[in-house]
N, C-alpha and C. Protein backbone atom coordinates (compact mmCIF):
# COMPACT_ATOMS: atom_id res chain seq x y z
N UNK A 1 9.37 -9.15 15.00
CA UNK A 1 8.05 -9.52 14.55
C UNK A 1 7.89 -9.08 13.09
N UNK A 2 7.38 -10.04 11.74
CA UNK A 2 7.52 -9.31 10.90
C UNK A 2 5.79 -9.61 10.37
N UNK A 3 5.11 -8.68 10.33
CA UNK A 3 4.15 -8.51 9.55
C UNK A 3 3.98 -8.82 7.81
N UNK A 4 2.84 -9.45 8.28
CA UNK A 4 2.29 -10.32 6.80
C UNK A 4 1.01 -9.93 6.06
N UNK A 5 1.02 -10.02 4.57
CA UNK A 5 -0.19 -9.59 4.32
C UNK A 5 -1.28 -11.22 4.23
N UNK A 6 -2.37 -11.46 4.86
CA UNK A 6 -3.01 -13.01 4.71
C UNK A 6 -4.05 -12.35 4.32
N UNK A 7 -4.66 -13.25 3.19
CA UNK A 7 -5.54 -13.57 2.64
C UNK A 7 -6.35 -14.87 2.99
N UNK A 8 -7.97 -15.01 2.67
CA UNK A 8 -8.46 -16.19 2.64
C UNK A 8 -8.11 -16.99 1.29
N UNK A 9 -7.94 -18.58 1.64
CA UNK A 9 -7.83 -19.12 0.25
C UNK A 9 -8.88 -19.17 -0.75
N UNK A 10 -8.26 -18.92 -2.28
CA UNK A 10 -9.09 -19.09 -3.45
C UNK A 10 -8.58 -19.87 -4.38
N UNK A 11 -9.62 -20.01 -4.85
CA UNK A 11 -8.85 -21.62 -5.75
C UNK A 11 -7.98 -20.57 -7.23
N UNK A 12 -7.20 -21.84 -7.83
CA UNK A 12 -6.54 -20.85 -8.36
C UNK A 12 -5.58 -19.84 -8.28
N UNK A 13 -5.79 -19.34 -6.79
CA UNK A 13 -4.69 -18.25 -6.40
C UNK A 13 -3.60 -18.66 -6.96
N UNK A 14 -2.49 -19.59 -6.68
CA UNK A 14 -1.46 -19.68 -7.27
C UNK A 14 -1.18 -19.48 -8.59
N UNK A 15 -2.13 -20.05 -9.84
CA UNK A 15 -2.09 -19.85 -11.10
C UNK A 15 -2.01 -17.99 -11.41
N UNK A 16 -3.19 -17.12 -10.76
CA UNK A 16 -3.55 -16.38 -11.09
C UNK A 16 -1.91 -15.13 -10.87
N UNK A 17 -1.71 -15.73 -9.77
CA UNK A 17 -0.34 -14.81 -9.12
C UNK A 17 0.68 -15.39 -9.88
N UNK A 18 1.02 -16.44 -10.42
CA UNK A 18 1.94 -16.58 -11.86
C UNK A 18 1.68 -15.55 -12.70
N UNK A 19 0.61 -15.95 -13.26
CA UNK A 19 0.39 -14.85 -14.30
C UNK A 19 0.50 -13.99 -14.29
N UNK A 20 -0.15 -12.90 -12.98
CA UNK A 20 0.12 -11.53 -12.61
C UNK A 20 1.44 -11.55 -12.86
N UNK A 21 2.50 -12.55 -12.46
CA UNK A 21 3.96 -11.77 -12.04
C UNK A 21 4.40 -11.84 -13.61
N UNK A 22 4.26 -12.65 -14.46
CA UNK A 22 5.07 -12.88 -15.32
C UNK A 22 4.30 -12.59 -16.89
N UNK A 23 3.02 -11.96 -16.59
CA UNK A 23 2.48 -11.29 -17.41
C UNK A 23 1.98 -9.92 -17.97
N UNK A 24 0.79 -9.71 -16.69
CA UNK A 24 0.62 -9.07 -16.60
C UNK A 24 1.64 -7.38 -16.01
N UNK A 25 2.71 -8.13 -14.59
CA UNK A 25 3.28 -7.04 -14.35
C UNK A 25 4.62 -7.22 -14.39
N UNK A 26 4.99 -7.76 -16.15
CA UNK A 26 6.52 -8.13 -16.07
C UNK A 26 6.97 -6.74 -17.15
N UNK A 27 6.50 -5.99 -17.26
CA UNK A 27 6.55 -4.49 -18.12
C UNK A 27 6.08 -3.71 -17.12
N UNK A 28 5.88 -3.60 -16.39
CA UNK A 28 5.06 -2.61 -15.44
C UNK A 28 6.56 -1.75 -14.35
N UNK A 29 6.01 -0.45 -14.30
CA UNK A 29 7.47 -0.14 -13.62
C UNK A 29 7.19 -0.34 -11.73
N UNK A 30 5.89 -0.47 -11.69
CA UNK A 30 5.62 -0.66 -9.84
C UNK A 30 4.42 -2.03 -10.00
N UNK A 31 5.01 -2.62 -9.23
CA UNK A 31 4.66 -3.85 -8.87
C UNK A 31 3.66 -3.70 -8.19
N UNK A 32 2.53 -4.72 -8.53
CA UNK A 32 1.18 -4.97 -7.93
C UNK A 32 0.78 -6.32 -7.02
N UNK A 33 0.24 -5.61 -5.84
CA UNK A 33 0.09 -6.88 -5.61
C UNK A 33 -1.24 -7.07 -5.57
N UNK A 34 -1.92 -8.31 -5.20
CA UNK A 34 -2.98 -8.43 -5.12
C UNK A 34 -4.07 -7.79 -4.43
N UNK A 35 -5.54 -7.90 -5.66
CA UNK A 35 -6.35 -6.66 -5.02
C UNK A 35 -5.63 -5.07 -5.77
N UNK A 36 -4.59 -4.55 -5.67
CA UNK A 36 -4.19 -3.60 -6.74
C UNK A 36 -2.43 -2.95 -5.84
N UNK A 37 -1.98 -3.83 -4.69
CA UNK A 37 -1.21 -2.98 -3.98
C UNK A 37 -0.08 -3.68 -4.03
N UNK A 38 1.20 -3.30 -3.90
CA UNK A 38 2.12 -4.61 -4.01
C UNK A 38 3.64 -3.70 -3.74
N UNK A 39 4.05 -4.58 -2.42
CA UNK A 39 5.48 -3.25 -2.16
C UNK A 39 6.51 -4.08 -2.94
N UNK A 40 7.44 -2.56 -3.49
CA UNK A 40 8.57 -3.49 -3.81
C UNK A 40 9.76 -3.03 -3.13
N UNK A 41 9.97 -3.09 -1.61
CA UNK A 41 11.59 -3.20 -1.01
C UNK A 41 11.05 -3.91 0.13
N UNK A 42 11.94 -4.23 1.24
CA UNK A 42 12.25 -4.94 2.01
C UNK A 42 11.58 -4.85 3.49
N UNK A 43 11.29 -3.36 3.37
CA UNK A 43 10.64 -2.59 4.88
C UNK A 43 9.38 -3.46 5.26
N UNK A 44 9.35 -3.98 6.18
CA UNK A 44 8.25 -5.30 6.78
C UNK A 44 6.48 -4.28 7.32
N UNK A 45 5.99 -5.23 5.92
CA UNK A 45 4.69 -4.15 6.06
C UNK A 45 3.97 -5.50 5.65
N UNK A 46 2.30 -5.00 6.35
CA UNK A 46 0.99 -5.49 6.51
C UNK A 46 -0.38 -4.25 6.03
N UNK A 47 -0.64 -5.45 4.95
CA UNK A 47 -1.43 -4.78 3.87
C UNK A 47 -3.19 -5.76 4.04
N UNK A 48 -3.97 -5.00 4.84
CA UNK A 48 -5.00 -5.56 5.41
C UNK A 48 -6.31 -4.86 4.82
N UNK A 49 -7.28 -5.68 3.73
CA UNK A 49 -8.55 -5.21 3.04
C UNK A 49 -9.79 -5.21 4.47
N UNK A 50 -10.61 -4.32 4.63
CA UNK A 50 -11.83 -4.56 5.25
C UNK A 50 -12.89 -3.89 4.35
N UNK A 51 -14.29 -4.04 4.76
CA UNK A 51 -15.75 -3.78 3.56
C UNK A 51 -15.19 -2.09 3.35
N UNK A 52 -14.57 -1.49 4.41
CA UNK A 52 -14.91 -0.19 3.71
C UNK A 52 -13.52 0.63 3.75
N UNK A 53 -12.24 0.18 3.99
CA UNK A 53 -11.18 0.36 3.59
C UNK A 53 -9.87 -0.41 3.77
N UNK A 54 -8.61 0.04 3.25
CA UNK A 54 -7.59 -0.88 3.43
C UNK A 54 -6.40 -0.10 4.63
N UNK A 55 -6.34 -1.34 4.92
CA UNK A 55 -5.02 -0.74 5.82
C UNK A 55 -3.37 -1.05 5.45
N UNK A 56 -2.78 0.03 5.35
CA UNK A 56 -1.46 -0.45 5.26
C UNK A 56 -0.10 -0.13 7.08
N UNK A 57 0.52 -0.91 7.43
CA UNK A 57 0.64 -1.02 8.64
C UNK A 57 2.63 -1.32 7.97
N UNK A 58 3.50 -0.16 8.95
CA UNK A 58 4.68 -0.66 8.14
C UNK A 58 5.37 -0.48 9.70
N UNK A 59 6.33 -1.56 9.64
CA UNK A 59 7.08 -1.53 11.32
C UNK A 59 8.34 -0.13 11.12
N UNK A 60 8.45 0.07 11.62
CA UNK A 60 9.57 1.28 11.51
C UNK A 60 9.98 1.48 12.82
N UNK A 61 9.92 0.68 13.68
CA UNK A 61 11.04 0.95 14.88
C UNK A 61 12.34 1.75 14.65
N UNK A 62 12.39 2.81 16.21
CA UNK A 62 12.75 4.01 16.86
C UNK A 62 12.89 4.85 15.57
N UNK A 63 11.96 5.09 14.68
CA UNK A 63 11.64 6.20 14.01
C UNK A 63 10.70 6.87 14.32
N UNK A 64 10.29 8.50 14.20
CA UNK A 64 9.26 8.92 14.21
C UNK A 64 8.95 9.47 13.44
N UNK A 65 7.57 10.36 13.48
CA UNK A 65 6.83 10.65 12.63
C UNK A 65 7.32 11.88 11.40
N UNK A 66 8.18 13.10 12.43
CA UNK A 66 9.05 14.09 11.62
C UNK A 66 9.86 13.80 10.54
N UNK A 67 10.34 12.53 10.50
CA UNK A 67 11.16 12.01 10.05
C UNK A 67 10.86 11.42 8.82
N UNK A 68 9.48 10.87 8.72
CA UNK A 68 8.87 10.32 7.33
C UNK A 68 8.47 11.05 6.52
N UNK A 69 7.47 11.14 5.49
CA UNK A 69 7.10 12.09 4.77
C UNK A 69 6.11 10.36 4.06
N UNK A 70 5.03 10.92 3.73
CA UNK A 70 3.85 10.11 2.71
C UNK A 70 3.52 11.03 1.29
N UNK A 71 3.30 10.74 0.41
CA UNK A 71 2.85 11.84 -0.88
C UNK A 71 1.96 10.63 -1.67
N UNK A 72 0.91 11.28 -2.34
CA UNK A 72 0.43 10.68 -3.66
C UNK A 72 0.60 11.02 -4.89
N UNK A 73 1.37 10.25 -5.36
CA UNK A 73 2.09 10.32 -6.89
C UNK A 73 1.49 9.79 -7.65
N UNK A 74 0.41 9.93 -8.97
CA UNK A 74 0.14 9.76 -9.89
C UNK A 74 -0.65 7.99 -9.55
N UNK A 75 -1.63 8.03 -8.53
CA UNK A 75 -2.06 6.62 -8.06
C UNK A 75 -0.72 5.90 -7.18
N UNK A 76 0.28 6.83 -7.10
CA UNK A 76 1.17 5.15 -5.60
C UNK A 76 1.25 6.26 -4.78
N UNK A 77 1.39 5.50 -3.68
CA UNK A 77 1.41 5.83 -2.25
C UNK A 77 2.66 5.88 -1.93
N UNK A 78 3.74 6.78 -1.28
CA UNK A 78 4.87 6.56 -1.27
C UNK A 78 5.54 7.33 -0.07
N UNK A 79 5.96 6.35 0.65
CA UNK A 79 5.85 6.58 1.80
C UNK A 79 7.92 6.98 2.08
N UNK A 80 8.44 7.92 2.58
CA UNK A 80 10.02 8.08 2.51
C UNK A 80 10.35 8.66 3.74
N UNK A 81 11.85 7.98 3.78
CA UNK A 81 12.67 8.26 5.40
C UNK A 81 14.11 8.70 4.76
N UNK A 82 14.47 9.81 5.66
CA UNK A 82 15.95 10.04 5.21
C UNK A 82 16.39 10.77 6.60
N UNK A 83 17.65 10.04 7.02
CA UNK A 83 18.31 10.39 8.03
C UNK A 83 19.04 12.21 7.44
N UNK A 84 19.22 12.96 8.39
CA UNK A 84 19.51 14.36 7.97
C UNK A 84 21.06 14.30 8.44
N UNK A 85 21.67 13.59 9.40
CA UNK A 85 23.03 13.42 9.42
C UNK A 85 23.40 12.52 8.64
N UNK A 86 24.65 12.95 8.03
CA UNK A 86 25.50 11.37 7.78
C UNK A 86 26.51 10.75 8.80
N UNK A 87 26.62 9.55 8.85
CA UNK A 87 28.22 9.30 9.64
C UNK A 87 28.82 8.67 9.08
N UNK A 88 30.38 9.34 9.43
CA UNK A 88 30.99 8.53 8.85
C UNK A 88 32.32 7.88 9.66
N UNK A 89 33.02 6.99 9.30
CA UNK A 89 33.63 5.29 10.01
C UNK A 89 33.87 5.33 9.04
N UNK A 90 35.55 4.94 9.47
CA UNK A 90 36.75 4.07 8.80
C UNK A 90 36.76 4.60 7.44
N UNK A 91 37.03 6.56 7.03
CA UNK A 91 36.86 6.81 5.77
C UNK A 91 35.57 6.13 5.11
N UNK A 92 34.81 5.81 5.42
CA UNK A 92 33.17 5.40 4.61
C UNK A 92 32.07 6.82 5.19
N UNK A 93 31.05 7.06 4.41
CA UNK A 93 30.38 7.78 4.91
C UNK A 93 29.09 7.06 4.43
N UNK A 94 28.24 7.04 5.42
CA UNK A 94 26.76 6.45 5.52
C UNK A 94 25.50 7.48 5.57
N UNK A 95 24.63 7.09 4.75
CA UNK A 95 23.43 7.42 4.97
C UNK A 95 22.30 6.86 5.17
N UNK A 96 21.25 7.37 6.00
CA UNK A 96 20.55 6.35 5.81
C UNK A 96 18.71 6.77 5.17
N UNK A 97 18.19 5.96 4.50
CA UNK A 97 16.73 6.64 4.01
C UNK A 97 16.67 5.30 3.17
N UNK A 98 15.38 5.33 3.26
CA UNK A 98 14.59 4.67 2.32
C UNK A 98 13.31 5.39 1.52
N UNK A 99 12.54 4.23 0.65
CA UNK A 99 11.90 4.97 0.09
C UNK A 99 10.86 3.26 -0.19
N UNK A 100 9.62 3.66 -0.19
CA UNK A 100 8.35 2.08 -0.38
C UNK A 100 7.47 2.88 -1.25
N UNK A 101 7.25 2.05 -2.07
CA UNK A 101 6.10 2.42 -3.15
C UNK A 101 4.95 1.89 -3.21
N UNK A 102 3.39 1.77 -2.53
CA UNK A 102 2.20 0.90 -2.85
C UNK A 102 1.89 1.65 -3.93
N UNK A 103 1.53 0.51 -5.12
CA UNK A 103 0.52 0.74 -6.38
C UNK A 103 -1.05 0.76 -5.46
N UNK A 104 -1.85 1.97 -5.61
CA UNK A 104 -3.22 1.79 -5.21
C UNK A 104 -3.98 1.98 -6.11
N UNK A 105 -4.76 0.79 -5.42
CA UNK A 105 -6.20 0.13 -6.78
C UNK A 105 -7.27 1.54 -6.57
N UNK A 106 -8.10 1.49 -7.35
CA UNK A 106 -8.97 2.70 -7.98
C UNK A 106 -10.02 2.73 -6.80
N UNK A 107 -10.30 1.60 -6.17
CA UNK A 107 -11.76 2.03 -5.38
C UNK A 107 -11.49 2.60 -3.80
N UNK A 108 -10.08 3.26 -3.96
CA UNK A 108 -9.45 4.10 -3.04
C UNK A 108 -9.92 5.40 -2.94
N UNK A 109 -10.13 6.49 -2.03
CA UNK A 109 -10.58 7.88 -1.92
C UNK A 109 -9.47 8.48 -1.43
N UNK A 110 -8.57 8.75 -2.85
CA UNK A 110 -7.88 9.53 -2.07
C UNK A 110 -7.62 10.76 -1.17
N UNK A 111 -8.78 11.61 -1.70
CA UNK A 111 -9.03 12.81 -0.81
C UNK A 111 -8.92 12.58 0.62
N UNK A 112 -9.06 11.06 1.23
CA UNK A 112 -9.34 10.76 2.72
C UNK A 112 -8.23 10.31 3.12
N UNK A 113 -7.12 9.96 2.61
CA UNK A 113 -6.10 8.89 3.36
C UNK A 113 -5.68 9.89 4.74
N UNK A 114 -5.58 8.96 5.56
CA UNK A 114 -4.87 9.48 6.88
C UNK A 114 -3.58 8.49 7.56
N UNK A 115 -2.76 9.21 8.35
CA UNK A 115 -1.62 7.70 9.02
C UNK A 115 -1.43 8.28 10.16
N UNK A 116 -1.07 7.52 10.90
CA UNK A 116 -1.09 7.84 12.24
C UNK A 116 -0.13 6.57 12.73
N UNK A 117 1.01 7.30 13.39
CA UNK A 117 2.23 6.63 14.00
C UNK A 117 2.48 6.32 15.16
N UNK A 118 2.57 5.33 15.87
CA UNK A 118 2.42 4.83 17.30
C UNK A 118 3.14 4.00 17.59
N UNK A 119 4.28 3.87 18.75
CA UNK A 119 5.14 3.49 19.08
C UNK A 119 5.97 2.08 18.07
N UNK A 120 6.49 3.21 16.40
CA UNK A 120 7.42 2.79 15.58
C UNK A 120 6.30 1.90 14.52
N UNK A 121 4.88 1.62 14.72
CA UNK A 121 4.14 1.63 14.01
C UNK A 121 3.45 2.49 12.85
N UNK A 122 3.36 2.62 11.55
CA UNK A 122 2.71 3.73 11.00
C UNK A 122 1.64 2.92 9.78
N UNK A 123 0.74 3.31 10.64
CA UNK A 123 -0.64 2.82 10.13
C UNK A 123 -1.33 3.88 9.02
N UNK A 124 -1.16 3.29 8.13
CA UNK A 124 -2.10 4.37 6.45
C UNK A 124 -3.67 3.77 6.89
N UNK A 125 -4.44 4.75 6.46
CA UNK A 125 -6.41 4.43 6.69
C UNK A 125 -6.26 4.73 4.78
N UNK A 126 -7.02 4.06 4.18
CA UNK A 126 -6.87 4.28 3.11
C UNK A 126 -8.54 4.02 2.38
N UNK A 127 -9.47 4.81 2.94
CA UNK A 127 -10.78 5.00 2.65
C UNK A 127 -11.31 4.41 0.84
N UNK A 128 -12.25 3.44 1.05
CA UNK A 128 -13.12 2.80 -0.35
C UNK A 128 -13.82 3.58 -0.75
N UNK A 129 -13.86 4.16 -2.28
CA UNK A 129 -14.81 5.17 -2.52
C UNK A 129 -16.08 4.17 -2.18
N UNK A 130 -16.89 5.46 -1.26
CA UNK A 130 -18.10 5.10 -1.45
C UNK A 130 -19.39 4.50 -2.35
N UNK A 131 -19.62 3.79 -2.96
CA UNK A 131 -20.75 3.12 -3.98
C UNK A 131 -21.78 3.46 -3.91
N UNK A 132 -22.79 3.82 -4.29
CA UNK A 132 -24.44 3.97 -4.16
C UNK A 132 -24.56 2.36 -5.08
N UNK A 133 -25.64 1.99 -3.58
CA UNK A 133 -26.39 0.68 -3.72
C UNK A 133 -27.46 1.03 -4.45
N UNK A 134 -27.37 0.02 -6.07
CA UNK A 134 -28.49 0.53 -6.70
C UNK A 134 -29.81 -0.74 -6.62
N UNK A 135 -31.06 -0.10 -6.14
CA UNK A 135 -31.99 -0.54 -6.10
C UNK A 135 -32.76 -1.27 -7.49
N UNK A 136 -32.97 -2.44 -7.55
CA UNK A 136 -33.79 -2.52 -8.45
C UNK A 136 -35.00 -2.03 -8.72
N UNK A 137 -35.22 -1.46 -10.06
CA UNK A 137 -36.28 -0.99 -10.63
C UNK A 137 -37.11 -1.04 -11.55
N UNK A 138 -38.30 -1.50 -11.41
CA UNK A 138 -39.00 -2.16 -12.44
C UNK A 138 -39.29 -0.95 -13.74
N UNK A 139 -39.04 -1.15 -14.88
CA UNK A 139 -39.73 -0.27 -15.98
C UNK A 139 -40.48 -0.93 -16.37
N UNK A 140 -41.79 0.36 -16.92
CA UNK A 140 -43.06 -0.12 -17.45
C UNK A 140 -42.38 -0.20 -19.02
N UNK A 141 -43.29 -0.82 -19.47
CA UNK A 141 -43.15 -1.13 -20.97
C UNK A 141 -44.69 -0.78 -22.05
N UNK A 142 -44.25 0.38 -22.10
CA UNK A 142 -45.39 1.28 -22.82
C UNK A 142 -45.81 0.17 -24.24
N UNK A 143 -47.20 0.62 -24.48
CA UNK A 143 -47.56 -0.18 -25.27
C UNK A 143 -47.93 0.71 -26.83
């Protein structure tokens, strides 16, 4: 099963995601994706916006949780696996680990992120700073 990030359509999208790739983030050393998050390796992940935070959802079958490690580095999210044995076959020696980088957009809290791992699932909560709704307010206009 490989998890997808979907969006609703907007006009334009295609133009705008040219540009992003070949403008805006063709100097950039971590890739963005839309909205502000954007993985760059292979590990099959689902990157889901709601009103009051984002979810990031990465498959990691028969891994667990000891085994990962999450950190926040300078705005990315970076999520890493490294096997603690090596093996090795036919004179080769193998290791295994990875490493995924999300760029996160600003209206993130980071003080709140939480993940929580469930059968080879590992779900990031990645909390929207809160906004104060500002009320309109009439000023008098002194005479």
């Amino acid at each position: 099963m490989f998890l997808t990030h979907t969006k609703p359509y907007q006009p334009n999208a295609e133009f705008r995601q040219f540009k992003r790739l070949f403008f805006d983030d063709f100097f950039s050393p971590n890739i963005l994706l839309q909205n502000g998050i954007r993985t760059e390796d292979s590990i099959h992940s689902q990157i889901d916006e709601e009103e009051n935070a984002w979810y990031i959802r990465i498959a990691l079958p028969g891994l667990n949780n000891k085994s990962i490690s999450l950190a926040l580095e300078e705005g990315v999210l970076v999520v890493q696996y490294e096997k603690d044995d090596q093996e090795e076959k036919e004179g080769n020696r193998f290791a295994t680990s990875f490493t995924k980088r999300f760029k996160l957009n600003k209206d993130i809290d980071l003080g709140e992120v939480k993940a929580q791992m469930n059968h080879g699932l590992l779900t990031i909560t990645l909390p929207k700073v809160k906004v104060k709704k500002v009320e309109r307010k009439k000023i008098p206009i002194a005479s």
